[in-house]
C-alpha atoms as a PDB file:
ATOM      1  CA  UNK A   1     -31.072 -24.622  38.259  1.00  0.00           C
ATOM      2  CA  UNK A   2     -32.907 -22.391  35.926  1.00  0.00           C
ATOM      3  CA  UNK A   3     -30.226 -19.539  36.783  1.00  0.00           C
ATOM      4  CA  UNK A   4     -27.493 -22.200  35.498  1.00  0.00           C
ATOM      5  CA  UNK A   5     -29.824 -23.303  32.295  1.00  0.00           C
ATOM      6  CA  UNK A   6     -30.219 -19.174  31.463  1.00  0.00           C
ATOM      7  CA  UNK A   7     -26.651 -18.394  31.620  1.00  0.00           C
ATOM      8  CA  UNK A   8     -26.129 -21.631  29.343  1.00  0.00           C
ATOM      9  CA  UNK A   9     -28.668 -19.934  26.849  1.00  0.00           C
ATOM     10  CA  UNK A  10     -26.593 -16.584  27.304  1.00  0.00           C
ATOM     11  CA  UNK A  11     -23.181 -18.303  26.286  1.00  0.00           C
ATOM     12  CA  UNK A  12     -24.507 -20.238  23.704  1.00  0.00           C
ATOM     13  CA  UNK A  13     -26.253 -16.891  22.299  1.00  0.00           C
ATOM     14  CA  UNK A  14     -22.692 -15.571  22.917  1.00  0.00           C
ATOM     15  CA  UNK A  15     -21.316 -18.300  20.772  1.00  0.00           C
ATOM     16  CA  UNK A  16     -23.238 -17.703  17.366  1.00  0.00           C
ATOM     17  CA  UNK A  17     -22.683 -14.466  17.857  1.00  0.00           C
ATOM     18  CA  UNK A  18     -19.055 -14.702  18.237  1.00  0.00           C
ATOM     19  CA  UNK A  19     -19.181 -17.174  14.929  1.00  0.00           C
ATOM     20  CA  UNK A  20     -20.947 -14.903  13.023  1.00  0.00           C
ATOM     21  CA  UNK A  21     -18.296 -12.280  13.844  1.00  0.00           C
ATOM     22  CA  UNK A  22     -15.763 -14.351  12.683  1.00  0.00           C
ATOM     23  CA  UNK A  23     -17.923 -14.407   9.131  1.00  0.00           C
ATOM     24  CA  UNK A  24     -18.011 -10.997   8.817  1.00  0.00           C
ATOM     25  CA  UNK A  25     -14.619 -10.325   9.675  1.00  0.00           C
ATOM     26  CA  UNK A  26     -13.103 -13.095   7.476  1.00  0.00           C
ATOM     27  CA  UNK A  27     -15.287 -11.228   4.891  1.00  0.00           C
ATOM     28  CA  UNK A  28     -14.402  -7.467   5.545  1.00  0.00           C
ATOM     29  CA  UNK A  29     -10.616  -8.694   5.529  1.00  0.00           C
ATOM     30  CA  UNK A  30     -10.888 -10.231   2.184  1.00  0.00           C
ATOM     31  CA  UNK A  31     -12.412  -7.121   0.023  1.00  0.00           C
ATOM     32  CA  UNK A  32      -9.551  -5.864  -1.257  1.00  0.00           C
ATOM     33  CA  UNK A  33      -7.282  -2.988  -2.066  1.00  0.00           C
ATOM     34  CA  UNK A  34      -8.439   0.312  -2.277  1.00  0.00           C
ATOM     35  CA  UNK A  35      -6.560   3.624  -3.270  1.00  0.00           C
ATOM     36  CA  UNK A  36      -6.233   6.047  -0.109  1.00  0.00           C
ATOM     37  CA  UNK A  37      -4.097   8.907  -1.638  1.00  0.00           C
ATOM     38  CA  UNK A  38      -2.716  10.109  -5.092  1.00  0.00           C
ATOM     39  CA  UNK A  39       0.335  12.389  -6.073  1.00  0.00           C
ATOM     40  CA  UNK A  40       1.594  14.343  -9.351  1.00  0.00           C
ATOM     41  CA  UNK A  41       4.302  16.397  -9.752  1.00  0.00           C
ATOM     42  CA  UNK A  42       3.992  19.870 -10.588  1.00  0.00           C
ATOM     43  CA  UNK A  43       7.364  20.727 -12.561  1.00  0.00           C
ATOM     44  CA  UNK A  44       8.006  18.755 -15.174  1.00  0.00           C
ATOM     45  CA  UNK A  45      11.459  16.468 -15.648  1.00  0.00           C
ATOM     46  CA  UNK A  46      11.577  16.627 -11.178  1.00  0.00           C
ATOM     47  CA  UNK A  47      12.804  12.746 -11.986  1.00  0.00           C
ATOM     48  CA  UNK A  48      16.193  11.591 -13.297  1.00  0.00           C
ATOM     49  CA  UNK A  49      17.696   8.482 -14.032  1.00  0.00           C
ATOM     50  CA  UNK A  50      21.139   7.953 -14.216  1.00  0.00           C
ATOM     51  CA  UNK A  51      22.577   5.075 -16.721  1.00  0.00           C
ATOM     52  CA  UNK A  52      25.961   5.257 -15.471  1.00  0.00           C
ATOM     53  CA  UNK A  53      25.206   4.440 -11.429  1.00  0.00           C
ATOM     54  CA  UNK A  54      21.620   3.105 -11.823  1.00  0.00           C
ATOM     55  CA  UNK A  55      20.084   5.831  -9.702  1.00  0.00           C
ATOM     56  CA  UNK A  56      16.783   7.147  -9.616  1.00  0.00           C
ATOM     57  CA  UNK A  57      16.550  10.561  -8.130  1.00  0.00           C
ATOM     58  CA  UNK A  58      13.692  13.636  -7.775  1.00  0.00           C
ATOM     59  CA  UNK A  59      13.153  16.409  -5.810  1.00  0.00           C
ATOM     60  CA  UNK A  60      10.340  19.257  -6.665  1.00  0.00           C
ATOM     61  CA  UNK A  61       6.408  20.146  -5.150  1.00  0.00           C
ATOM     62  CA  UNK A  62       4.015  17.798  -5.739  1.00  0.00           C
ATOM     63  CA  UNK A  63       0.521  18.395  -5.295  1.00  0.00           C
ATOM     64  CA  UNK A  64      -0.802  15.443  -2.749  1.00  0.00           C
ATOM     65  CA  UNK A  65      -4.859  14.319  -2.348  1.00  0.00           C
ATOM     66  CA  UNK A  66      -5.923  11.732   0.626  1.00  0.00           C
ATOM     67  CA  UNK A  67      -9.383  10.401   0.147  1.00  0.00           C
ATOM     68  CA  UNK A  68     -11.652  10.912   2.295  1.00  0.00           C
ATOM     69  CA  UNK A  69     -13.425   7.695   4.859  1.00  0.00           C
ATOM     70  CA  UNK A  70     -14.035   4.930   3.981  1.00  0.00           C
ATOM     71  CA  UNK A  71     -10.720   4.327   2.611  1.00  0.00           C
ATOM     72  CA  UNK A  72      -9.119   7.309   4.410  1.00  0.00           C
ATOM     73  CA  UNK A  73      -5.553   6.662   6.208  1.00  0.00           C
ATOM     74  CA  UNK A  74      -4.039  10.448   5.891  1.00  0.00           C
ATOM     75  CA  UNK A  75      -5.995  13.195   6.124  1.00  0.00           C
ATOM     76  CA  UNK A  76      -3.898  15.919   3.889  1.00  0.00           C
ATOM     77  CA  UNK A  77      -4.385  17.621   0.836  1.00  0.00           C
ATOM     78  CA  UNK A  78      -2.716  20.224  -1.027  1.00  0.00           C
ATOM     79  CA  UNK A  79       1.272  20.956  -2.070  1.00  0.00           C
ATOM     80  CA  UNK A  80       4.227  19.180  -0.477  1.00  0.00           C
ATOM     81  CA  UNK A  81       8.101  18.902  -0.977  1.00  0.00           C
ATOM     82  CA  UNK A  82       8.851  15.383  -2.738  1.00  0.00           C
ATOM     83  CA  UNK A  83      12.493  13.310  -2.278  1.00  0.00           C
ATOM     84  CA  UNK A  84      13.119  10.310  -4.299  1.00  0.00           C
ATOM     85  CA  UNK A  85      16.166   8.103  -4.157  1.00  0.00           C
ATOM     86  CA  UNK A  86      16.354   4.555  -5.313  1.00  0.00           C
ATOM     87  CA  UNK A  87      18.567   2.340  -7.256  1.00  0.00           C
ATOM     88  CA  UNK A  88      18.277  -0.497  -9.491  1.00  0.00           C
ATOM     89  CA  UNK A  89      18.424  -4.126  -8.844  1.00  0.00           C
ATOM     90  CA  UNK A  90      19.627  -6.255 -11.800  1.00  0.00           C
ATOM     91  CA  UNK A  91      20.023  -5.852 -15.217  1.00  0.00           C
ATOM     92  CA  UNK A  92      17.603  -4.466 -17.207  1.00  0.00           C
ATOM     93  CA  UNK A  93      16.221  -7.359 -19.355  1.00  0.00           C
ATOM     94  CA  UNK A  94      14.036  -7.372 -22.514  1.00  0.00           C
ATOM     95  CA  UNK A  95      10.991  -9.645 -22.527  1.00  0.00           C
ATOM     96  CA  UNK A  96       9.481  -9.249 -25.995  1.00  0.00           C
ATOM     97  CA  UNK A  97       9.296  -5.450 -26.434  1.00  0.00           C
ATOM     98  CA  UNK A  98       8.430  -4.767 -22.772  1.00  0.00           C
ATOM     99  CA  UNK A  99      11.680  -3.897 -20.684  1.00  0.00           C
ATOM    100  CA  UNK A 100      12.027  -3.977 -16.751  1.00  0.00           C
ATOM    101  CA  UNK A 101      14.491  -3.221 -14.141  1.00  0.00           C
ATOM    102  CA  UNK A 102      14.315  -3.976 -10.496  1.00  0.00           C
ATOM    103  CA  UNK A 103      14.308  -0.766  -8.169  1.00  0.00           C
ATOM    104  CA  UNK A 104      14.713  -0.499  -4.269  1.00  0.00           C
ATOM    105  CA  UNK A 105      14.674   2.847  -2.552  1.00  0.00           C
ATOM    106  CA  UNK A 106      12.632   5.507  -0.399  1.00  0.00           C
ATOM    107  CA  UNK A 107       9.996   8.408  -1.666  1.00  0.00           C
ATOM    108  CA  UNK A 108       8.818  11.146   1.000  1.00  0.00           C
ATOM    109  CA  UNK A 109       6.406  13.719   0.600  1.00  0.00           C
ATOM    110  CA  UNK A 110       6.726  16.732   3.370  1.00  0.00           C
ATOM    111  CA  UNK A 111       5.007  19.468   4.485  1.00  0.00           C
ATOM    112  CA  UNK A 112       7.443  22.083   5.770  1.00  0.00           C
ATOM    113  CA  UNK A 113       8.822  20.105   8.652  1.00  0.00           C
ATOM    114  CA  UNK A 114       6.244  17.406   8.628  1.00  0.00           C
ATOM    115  CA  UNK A 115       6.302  14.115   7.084  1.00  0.00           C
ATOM    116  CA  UNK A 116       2.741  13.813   4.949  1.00  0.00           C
ATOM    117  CA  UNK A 117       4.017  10.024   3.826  1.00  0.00           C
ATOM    118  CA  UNK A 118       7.726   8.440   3.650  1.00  0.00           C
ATOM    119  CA  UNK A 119       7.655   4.941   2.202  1.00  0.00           C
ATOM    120  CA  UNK A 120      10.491   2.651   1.522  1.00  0.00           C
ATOM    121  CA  UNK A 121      10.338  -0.017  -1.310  1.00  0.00           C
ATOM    122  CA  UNK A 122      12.281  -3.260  -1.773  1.00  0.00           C
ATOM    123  CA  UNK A 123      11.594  -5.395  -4.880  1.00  0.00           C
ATOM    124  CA  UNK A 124       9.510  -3.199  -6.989  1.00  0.00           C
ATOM    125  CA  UNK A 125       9.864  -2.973 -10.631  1.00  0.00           C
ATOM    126  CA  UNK A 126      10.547  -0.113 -13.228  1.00  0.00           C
ATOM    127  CA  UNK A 127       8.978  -1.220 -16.376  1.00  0.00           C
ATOM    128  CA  UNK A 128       6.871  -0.264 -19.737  1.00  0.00           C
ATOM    129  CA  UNK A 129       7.710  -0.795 -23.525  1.00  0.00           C
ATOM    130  CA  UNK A 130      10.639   0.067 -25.284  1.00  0.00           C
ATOM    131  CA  UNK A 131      10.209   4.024 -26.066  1.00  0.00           C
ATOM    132  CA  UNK A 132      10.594   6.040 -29.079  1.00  0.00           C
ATOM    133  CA  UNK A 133      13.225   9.133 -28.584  1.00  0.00           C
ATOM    134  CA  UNK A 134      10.885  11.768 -27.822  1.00  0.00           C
ATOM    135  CA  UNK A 135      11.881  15.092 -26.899  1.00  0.00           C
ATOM    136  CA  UNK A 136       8.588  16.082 -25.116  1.00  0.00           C
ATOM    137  CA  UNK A 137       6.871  14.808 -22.148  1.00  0.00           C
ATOM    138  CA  UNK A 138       3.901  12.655 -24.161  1.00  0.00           C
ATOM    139  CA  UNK A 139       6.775  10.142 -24.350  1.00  0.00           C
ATOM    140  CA  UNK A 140       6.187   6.503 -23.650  1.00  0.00           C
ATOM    141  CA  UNK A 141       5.110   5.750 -19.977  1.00  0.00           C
ATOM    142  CA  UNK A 142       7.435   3.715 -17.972  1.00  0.00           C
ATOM    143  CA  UNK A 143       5.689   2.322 -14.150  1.00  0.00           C
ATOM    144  CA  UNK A 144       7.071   1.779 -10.965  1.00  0.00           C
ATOM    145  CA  UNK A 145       5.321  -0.510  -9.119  1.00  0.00           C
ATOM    146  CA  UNK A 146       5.610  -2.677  -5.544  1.00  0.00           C
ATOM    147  CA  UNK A 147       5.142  -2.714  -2.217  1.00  0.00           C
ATOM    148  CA  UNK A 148       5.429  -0.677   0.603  1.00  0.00           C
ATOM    149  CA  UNK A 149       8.014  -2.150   3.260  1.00  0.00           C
ATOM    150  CA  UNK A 150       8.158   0.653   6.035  1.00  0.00           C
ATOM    151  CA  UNK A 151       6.623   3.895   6.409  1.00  0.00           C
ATOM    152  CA  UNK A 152       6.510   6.793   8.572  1.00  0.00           C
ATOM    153  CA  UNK A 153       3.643   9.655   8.679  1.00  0.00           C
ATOM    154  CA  UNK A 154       3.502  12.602  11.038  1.00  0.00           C
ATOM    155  CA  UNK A 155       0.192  12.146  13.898  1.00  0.00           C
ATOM    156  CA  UNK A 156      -0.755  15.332  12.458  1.00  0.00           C
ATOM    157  CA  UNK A 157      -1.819  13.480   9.359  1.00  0.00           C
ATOM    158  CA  UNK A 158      -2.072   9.779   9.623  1.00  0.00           C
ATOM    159  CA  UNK A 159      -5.715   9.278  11.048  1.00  0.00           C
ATOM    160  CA  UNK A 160      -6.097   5.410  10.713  1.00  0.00           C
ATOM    161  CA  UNK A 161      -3.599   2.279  10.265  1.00  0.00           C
ATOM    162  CA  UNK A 162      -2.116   1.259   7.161  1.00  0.00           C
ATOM    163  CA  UNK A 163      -3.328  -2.706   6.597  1.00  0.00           C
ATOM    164  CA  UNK A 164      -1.327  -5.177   4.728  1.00  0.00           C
ATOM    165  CA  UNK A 165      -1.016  -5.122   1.164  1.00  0.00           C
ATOM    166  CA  UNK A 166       0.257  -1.686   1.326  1.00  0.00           C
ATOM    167  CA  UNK A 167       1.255  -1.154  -2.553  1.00  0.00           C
ATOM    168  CA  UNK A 168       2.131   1.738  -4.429  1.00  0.00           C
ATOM    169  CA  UNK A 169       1.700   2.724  -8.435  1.00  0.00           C
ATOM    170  CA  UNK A 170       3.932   5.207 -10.104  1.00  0.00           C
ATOM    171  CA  UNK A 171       3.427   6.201 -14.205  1.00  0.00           C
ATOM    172  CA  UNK A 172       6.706   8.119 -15.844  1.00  0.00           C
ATOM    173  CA  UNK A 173       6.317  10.381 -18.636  1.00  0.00           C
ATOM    174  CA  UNK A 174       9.937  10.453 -19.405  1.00  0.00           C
ATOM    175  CA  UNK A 175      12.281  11.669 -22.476  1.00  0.00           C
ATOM    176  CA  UNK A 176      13.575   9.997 -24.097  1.00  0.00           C
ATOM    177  CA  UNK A 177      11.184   6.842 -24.318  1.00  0.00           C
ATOM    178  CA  UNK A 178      12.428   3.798 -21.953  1.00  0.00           C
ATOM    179  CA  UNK A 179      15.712   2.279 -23.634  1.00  0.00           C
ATOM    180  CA  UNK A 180      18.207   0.300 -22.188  1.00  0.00           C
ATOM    181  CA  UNK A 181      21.511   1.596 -23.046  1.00  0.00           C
ATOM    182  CA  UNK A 182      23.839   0.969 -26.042  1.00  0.00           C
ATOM    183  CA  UNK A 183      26.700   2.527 -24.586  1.00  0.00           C
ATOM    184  CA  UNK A 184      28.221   3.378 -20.923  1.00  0.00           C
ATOM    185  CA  UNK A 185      26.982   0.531 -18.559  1.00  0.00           C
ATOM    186  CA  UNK A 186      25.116  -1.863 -21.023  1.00  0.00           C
ATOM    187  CA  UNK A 187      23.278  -3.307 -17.918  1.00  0.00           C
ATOM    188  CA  UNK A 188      20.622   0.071 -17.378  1.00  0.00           C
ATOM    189  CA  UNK A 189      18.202   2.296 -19.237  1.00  0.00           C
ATOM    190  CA  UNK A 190      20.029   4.850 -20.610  1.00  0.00           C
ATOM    191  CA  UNK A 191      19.288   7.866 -19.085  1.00  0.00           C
ATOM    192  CA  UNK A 192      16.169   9.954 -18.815  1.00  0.00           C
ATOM    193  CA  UNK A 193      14.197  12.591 -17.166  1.00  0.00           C
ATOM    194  CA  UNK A 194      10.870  12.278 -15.925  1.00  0.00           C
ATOM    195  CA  UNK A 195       7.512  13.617 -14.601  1.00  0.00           C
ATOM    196  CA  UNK A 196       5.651  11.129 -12.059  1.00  0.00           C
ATOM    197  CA  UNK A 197       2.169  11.068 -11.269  1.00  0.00           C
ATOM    198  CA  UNK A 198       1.245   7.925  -8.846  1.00  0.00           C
ATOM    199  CA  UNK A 199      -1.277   6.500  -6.064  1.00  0.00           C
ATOM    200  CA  UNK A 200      -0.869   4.436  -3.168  1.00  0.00           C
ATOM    201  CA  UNK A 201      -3.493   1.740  -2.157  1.00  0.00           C
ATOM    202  CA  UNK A 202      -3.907  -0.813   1.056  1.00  0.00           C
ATOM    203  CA  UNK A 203      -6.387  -3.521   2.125  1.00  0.00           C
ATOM    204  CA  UNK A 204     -10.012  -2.059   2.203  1.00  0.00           C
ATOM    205  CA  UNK A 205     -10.090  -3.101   5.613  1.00  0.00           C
ATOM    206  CA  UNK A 206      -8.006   0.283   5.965  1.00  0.00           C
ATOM    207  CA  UNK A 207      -9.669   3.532   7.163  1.00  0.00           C
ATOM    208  CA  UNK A 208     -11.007   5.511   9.608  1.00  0.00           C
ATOM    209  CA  UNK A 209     -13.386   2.523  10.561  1.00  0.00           C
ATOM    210  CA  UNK A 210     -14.225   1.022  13.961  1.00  0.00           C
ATOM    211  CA  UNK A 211     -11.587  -1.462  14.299  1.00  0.00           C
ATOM    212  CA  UNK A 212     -13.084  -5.287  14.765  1.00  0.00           C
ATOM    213  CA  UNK A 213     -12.441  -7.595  17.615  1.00  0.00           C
ATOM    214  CA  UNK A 214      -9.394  -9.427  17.593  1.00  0.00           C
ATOM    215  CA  UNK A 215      -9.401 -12.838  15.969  1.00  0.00           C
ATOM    216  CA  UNK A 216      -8.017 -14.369  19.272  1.00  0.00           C
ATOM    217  CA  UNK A 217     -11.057 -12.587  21.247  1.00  0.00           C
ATOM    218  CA  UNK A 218     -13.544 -13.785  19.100  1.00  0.00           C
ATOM    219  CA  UNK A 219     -12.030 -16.950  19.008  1.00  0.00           C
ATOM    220  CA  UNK A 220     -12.178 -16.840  23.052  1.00  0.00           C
ATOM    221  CA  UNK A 221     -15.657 -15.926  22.897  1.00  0.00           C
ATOM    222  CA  UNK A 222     -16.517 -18.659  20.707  1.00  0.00           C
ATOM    223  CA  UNK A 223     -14.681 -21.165  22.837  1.00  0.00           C
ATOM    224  CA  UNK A 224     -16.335 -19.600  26.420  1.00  0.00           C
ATOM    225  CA  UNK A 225     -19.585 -20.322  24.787  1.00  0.00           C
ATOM    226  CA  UNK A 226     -19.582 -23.679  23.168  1.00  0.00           C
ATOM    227  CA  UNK A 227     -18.269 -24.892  26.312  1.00  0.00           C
ATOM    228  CA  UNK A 228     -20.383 -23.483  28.793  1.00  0.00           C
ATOM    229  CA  UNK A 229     -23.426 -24.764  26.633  1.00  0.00           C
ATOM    230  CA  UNK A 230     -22.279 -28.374  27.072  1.00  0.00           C
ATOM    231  CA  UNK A 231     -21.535 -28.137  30.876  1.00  0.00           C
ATOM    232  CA  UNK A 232     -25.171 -26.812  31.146  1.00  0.00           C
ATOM    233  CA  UNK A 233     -26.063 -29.755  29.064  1.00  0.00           C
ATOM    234  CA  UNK A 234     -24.416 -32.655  31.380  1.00  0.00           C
ATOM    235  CA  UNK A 235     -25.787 -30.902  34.453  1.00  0.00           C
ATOM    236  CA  UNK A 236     -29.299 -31.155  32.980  1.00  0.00           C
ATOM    237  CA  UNK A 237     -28.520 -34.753  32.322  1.00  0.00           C
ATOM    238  CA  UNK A 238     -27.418 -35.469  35.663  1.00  0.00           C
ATOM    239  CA  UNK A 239     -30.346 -33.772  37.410  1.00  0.00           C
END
């Protein structure tokens, strides 16, 4: 009897602690985003935008930083070979002096053979106010921003998992300033060149962390517990 009443206590111990690991984990999984890496490119005009197909294209070195734990997901810093190609989704509309353009596509950053970060976008946006026609790169900043829909990363680099929202920021310093076009296809920017410096950011409960229980073991644990407390209960009864 007091062998059955102890392992009662046990699972009932087992059960608060199980609930209180639910807490923390509903907690840690709301904190939010944080950014795990940063890129900027190194030559300037590597970007180009096309008016008359709607294509956004690049191709240059980049330099690339990952931060280190607690938000760390790659672990690379230093130069890499960048590949952008996306096009645009829409017309490019003007909503009181700010102009935006969806933009779907895929940016990788390499290093020699090795993939440092490929992402692929669906949805984002290419946005920021309507530019003057500068001819040097302190020209108005246009963003691209979204979120990530697939990615690939080479085991040499990727050192924890990417968690849901995976997002991504991108600032253009393009010439001319952000326009959409007055002649060829009246539906896109009209062309530019551009110089992108960006960051990419995920849940905080990213990094090279221990990795919580799963909800459905906790949940198990909980369930174990609470139940084996109130069989020990009805057996004291009935003795």
């Amino acid at each position: 009897m007091l062998s059955q009443v102890g392992f009662g206590k046990k699972l009932f111990v087992a059960a608060i602690l199980a609930g209180l690991g639910l807490g923390a984990q509903a907690r840690h999984a709301s904190a939010g985003s944080v950014t795990f890496a940063n890129f900027q490119d190194l030559t300037v005009g590597q970007w180009s935008y096309a008016n008359s197909t709607g294509l956004l294209t690049g191709s240059g070195s980049a330099s690339f930083i990952s931060f280190g734990p607690p938000s760390q997901i790659l672990n690379y810093t230093g130069l890499v070979t960048e590949a952008l190609s996306a096009s645009v989704t829409g017309a490019a509309v003007n909503n009181a002096g700010t102009l935006s353009q969806g933009i779907t596509g895929t940016l990788t950053f390499t290093n020699g053979v090795n993939t440092v970060l490929s992402v692929s976008f669906v949805g984002a946006v290419l946005s920021g106010p309507a530019g003057s026609q500068s001819t040097n790169t302190s020209a108005d900043n246009a963003v691209i921003s979204g979120q990530i829909t697939s990615y690939t990363s080479s085991p040499l680099y990727q050192v924890a998992p990417f968690v849901n929202p995976f997002s991504f920021s991108i600032s253009l310093t393009q010439v001319p300033g952000l326009n959409i076009a007055t002649s060829g296809n009246l539906n896109n920017f009209a062309d530019f060149r551009a110089t992108a410096q960006g960051s990419f950011s995920a849940d905080a409960g990213t990094g090279a962390l221990p990795t919580p229980l799963p909800a459905a073991v906790w949940g198990g644990m909980a369930l174990m517990g609470a139940v084996g407390s109130v069989s020990m209960w009805r057996r004291r009864r009935q003795i």
